[in-house]
N, C-alpha and C. Protein backbone atom coordinates (compact mmCIF):
# COMPACT_ATOMS: atom_id res chain seq x y z
N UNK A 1 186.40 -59.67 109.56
CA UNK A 1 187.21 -58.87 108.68
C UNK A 1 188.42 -58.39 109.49
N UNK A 2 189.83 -58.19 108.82
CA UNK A 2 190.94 -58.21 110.17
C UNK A 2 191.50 -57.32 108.66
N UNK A 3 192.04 -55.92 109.55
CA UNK A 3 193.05 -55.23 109.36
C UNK A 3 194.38 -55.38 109.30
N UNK A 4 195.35 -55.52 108.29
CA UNK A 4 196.77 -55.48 108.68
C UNK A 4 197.62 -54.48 108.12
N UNK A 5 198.90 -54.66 108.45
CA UNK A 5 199.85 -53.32 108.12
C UNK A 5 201.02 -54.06 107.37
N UNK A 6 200.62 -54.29 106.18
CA UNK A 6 202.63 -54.65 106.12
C UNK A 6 203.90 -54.13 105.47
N UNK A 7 204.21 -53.99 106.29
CA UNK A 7 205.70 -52.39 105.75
C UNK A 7 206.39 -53.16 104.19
N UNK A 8 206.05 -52.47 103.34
CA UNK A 8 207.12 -52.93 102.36
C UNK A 8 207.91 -51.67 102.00
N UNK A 9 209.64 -52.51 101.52
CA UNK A 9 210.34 -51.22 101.01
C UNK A 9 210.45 -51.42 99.59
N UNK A 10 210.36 -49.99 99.10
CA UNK A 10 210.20 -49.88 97.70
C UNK A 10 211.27 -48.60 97.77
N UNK A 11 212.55 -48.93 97.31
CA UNK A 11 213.69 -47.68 96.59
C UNK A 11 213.80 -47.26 97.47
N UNK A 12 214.66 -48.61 98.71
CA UNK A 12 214.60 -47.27 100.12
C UNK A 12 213.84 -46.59 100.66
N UNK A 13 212.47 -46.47 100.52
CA UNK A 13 211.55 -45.84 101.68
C UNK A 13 210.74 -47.14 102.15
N UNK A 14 210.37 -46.97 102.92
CA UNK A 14 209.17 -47.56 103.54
C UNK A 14 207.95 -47.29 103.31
N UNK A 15 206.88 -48.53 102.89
CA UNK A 15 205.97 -47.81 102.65
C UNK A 15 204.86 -48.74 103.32
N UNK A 16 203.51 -48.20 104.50
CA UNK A 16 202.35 -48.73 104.61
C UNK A 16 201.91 -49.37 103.90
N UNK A 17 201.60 -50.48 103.87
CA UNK A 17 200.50 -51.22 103.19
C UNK A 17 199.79 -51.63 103.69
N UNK A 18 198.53 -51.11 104.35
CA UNK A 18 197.30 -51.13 104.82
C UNK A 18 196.24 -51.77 104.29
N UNK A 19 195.74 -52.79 104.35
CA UNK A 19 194.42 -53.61 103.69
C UNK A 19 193.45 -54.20 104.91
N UNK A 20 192.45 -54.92 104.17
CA UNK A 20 191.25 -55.83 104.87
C UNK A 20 191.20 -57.00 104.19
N UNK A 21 191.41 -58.76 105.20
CA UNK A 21 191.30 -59.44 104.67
C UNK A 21 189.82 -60.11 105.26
N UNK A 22 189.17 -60.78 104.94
CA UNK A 22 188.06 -61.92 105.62
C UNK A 22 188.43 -63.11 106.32
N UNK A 23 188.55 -63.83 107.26
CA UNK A 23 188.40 -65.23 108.03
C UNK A 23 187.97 -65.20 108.45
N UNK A 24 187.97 -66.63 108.99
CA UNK A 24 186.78 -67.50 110.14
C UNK A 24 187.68 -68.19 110.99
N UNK A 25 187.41 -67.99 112.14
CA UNK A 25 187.76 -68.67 113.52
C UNK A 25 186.64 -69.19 114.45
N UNK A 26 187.76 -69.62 115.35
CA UNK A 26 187.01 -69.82 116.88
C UNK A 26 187.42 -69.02 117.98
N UNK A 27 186.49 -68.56 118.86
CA UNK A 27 187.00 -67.72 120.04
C UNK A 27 186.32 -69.03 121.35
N UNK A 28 187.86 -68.89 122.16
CA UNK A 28 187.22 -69.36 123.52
C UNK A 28 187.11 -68.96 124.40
N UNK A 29 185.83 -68.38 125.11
CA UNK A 29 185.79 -67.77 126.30
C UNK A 29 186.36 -67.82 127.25
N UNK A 30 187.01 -66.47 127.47
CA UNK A 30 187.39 -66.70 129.28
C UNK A 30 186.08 -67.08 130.10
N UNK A 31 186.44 -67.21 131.75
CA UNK A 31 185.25 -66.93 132.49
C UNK A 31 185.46 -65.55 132.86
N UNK A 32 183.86 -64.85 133.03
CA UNK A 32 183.96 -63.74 132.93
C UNK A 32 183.15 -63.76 134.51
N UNK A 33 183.94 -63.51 135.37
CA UNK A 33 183.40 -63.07 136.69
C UNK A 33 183.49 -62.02 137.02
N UNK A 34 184.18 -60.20 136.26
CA UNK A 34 184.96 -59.34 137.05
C UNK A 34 183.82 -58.60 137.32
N UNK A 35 183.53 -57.08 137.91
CA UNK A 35 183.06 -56.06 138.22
C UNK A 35 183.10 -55.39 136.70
N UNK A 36 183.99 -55.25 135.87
CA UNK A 36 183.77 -54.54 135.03
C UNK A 36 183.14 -55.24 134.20
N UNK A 37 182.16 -56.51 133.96
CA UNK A 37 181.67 -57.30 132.72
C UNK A 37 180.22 -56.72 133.44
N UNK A 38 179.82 -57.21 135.04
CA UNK A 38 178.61 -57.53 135.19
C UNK A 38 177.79 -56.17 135.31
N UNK A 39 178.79 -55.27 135.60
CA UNK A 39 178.31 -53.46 135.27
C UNK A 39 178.00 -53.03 133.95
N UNK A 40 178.71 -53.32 133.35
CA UNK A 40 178.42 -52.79 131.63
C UNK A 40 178.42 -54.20 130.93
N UNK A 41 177.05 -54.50 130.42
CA UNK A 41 176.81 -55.60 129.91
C UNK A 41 177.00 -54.78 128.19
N UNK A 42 177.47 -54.02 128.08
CA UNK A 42 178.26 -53.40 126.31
C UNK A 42 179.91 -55.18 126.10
N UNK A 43 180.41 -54.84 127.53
CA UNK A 43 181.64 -55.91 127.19
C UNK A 43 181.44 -57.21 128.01
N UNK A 44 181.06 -58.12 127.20
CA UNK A 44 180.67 -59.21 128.36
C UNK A 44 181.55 -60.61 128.03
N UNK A 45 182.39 -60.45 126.89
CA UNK A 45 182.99 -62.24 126.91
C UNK A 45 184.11 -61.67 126.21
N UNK A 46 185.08 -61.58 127.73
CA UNK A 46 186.82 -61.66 126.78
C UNK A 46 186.96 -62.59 126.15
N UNK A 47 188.24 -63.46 125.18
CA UNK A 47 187.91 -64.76 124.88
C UNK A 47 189.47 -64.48 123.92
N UNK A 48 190.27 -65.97 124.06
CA UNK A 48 191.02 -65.95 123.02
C UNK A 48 190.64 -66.36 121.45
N UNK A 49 191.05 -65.93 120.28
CA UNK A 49 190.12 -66.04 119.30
C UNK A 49 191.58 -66.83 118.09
N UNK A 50 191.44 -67.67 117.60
CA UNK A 50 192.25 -67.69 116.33
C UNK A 50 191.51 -68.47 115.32
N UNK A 51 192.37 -68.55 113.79
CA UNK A 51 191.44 -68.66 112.95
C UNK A 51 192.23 -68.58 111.49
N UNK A 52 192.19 -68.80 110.43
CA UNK A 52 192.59 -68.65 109.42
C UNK A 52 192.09 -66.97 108.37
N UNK A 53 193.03 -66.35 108.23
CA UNK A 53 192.27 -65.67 106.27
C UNK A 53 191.80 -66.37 105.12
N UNK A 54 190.91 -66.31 104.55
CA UNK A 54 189.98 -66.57 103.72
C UNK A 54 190.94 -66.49 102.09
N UNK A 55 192.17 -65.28 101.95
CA UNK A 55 193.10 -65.09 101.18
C UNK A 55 194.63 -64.86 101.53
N UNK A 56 195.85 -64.82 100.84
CA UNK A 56 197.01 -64.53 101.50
C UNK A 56 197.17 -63.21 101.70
N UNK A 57 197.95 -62.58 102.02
CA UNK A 57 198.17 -60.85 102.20
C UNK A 57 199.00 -60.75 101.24
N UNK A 58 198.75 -59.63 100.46
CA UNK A 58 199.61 -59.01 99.48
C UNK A 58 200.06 -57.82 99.79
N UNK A 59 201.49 -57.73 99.51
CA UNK A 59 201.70 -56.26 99.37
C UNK A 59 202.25 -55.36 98.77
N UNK A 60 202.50 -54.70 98.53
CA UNK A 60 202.34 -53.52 97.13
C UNK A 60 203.03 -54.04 96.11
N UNK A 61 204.37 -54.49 96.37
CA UNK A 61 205.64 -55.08 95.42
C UNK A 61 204.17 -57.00 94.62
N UNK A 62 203.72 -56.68 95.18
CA UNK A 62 202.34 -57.98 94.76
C UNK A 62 202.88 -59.72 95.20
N UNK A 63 203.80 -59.50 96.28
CA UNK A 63 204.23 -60.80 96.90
C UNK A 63 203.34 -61.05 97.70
N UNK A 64 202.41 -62.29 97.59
CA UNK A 64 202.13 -63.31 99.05
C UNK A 64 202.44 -63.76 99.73
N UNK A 65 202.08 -63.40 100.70
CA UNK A 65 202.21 -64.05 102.37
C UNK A 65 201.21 -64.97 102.73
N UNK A 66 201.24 -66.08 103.39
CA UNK A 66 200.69 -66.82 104.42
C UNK A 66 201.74 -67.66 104.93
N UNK A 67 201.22 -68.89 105.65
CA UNK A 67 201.30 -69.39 106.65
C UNK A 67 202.17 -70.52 106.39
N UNK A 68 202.96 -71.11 106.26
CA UNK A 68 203.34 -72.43 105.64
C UNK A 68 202.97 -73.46 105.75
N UNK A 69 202.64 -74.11 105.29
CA UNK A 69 202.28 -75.77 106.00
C UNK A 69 200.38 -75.51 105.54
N UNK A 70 200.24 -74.57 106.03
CA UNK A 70 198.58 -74.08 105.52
C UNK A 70 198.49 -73.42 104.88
N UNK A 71 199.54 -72.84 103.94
CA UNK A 71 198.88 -72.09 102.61
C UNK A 71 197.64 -70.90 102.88
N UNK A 72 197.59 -70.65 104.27
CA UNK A 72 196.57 -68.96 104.34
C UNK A 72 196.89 -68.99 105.96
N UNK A 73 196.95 -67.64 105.70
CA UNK A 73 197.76 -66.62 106.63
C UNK A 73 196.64 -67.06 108.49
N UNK A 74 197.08 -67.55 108.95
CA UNK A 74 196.74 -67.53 110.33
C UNK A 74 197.06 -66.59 111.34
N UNK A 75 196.06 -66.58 112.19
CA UNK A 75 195.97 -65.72 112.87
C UNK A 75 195.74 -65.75 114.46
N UNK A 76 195.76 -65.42 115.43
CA UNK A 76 195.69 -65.11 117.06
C UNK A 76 195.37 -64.02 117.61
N UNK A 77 194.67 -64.17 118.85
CA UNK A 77 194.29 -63.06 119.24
C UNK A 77 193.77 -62.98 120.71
N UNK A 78 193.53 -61.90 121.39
CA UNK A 78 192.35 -61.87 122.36
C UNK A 78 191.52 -60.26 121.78
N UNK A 79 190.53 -60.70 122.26
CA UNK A 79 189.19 -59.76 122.08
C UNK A 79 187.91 -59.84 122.92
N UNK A 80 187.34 -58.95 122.84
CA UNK A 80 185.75 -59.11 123.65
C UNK A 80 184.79 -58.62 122.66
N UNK A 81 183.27 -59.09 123.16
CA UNK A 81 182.16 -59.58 122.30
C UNK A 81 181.82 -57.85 122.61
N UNK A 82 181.01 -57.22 122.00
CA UNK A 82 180.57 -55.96 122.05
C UNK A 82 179.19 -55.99 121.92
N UNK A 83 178.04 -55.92 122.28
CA UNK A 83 176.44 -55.93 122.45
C UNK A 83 175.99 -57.17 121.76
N UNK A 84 176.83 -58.61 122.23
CA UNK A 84 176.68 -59.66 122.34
C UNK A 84 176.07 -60.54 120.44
N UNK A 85 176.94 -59.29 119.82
CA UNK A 85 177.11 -59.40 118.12
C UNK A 85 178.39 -59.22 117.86
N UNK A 86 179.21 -58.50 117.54
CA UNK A 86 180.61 -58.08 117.51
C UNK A 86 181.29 -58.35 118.70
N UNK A 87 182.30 -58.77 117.68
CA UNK A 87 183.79 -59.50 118.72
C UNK A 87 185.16 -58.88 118.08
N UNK A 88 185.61 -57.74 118.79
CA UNK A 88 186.68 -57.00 118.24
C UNK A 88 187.83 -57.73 118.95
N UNK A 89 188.23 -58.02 117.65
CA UNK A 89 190.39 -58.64 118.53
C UNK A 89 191.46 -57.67 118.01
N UNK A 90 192.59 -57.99 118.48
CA UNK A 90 193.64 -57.31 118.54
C UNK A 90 194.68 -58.50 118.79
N UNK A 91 194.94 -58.66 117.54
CA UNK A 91 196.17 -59.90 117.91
C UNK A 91 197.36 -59.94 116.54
N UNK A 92 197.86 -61.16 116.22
CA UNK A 92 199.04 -61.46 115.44
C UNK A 92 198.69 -62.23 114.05
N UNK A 93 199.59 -62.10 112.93
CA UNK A 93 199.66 -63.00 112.08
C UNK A 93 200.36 -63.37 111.96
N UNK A 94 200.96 -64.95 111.54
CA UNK A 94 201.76 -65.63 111.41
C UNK A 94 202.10 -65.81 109.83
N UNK A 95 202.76 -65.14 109.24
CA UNK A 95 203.15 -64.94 107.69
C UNK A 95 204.18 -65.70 107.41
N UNK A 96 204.51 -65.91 106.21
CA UNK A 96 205.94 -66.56 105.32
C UNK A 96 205.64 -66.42 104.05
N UNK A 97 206.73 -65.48 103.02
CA UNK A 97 206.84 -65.55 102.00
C UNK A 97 206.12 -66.76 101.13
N UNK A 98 204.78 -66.89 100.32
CA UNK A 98 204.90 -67.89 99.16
C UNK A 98 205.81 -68.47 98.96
N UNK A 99 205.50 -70.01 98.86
CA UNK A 99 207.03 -70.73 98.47
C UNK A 99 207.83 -71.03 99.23
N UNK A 100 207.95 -70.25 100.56
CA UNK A 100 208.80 -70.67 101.51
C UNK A 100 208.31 -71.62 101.95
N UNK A 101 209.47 -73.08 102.16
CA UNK A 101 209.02 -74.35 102.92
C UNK A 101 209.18 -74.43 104.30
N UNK A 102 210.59 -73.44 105.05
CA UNK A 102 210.21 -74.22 106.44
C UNK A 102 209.83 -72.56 107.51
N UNK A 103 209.99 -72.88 108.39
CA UNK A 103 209.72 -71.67 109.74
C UNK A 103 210.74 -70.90 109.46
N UNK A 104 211.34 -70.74 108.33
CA UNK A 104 212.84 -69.65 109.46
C UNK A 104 212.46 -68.74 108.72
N UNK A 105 212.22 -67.63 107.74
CA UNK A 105 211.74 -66.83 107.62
C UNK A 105 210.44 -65.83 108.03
N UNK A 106 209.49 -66.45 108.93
CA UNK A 106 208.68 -66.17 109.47
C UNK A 106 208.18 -64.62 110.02
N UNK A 107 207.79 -63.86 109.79
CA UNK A 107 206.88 -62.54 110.57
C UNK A 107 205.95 -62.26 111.05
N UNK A 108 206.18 -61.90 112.08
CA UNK A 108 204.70 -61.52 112.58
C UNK A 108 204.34 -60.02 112.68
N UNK A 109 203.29 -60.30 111.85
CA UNK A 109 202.15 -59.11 111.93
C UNK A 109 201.25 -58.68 112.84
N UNK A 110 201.24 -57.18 113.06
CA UNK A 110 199.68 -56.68 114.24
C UNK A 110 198.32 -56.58 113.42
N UNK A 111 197.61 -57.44 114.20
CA UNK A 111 196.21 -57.11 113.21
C UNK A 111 195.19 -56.21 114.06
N UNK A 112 194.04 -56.14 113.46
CA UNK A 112 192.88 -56.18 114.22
C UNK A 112 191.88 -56.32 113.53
N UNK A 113 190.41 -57.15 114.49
CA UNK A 113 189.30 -57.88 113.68
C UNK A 113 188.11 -57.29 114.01
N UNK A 114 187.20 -57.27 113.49
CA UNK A 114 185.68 -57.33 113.70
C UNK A 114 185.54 -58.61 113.10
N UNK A 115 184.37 -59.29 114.08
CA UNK A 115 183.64 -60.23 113.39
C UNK A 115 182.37 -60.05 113.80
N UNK A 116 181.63 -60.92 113.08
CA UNK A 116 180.25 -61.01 113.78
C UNK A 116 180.47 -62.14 114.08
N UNK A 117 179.63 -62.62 115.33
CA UNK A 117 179.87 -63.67 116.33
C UNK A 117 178.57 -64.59 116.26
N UNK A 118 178.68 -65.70 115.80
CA UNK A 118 177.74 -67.10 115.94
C UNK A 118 178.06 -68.09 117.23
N UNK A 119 177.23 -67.54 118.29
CA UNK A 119 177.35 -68.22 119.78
C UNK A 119 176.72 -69.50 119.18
N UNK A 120 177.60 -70.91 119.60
CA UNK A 120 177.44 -72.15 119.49
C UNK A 120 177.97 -72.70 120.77
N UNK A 121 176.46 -73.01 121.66
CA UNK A 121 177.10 -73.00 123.03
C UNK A 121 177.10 -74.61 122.90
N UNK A 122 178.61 -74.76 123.53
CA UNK A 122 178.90 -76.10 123.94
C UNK A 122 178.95 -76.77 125.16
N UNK A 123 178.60 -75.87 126.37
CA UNK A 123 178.75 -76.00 127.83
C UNK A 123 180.34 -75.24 128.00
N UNK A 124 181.02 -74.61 126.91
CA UNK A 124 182.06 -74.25 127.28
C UNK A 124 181.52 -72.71 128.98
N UNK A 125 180.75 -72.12 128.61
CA UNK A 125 181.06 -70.77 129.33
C UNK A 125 180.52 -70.89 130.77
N UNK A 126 179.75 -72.56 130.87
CA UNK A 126 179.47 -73.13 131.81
C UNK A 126 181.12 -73.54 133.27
């Protein structure tokens, strides 16, 4: 589930538009060798994470956003796994007006995610 913010103006003010959308990604582990992982096993797998939304982002004026070329809003990130269930990120979305065909209008958004995490070990953390 990933938090976003997207400023719309309505009559000259600015206004929050704060929501929750759903996607699914992949996160790839860093290696985690430091002092601060093997002490507090609470944070144990930094990892870069990206992934698609499940819907586009709307915001108040009721315009959609995603991604072009993919039609739903993508996303990036880094995060760490939290009691080896939750994987909180803090990363970007890559938006474009509905309808827009190429890159030049483009924004990026700050998100942030919870997921719950399905370890599918591939020999990656090896």
């Amino acid at each position: 589930m990933y938090a976003w913010d997207k400023t719309v103006s309505i009559n000259n003010t600015s206004v929050h538009n704060i929501n929750f959308t759903p996607g699914v990604g992949l996160t790839i582990p860093f290696n985690n060798k430091s002092r601060l992982t093997s002490r507090a096993r609470i944070f144990d797998s930094f990892g870069f994470s990206t992934g698609v939304l499940l819907k586009p982002v709307v915001d108040d004026n009721g315009i959609e956003y995603m991604t072009p070329g993919v039609n739903l809003p993508i996303y990036t990130g880094l995060g760490f796994r939290v009691f080896n269930l939750v994987r909180f990120n803090a990363g970007v979305l890559v938006l474009g007006e509905k309808g827009s065909q190429g890159f030049d209008n483009l924004s990026v958004l700050p998100t942030a995610g919870l997921a719950l995490e399905l370890d599918l070990w591939m020999g990656i953390k090896k």
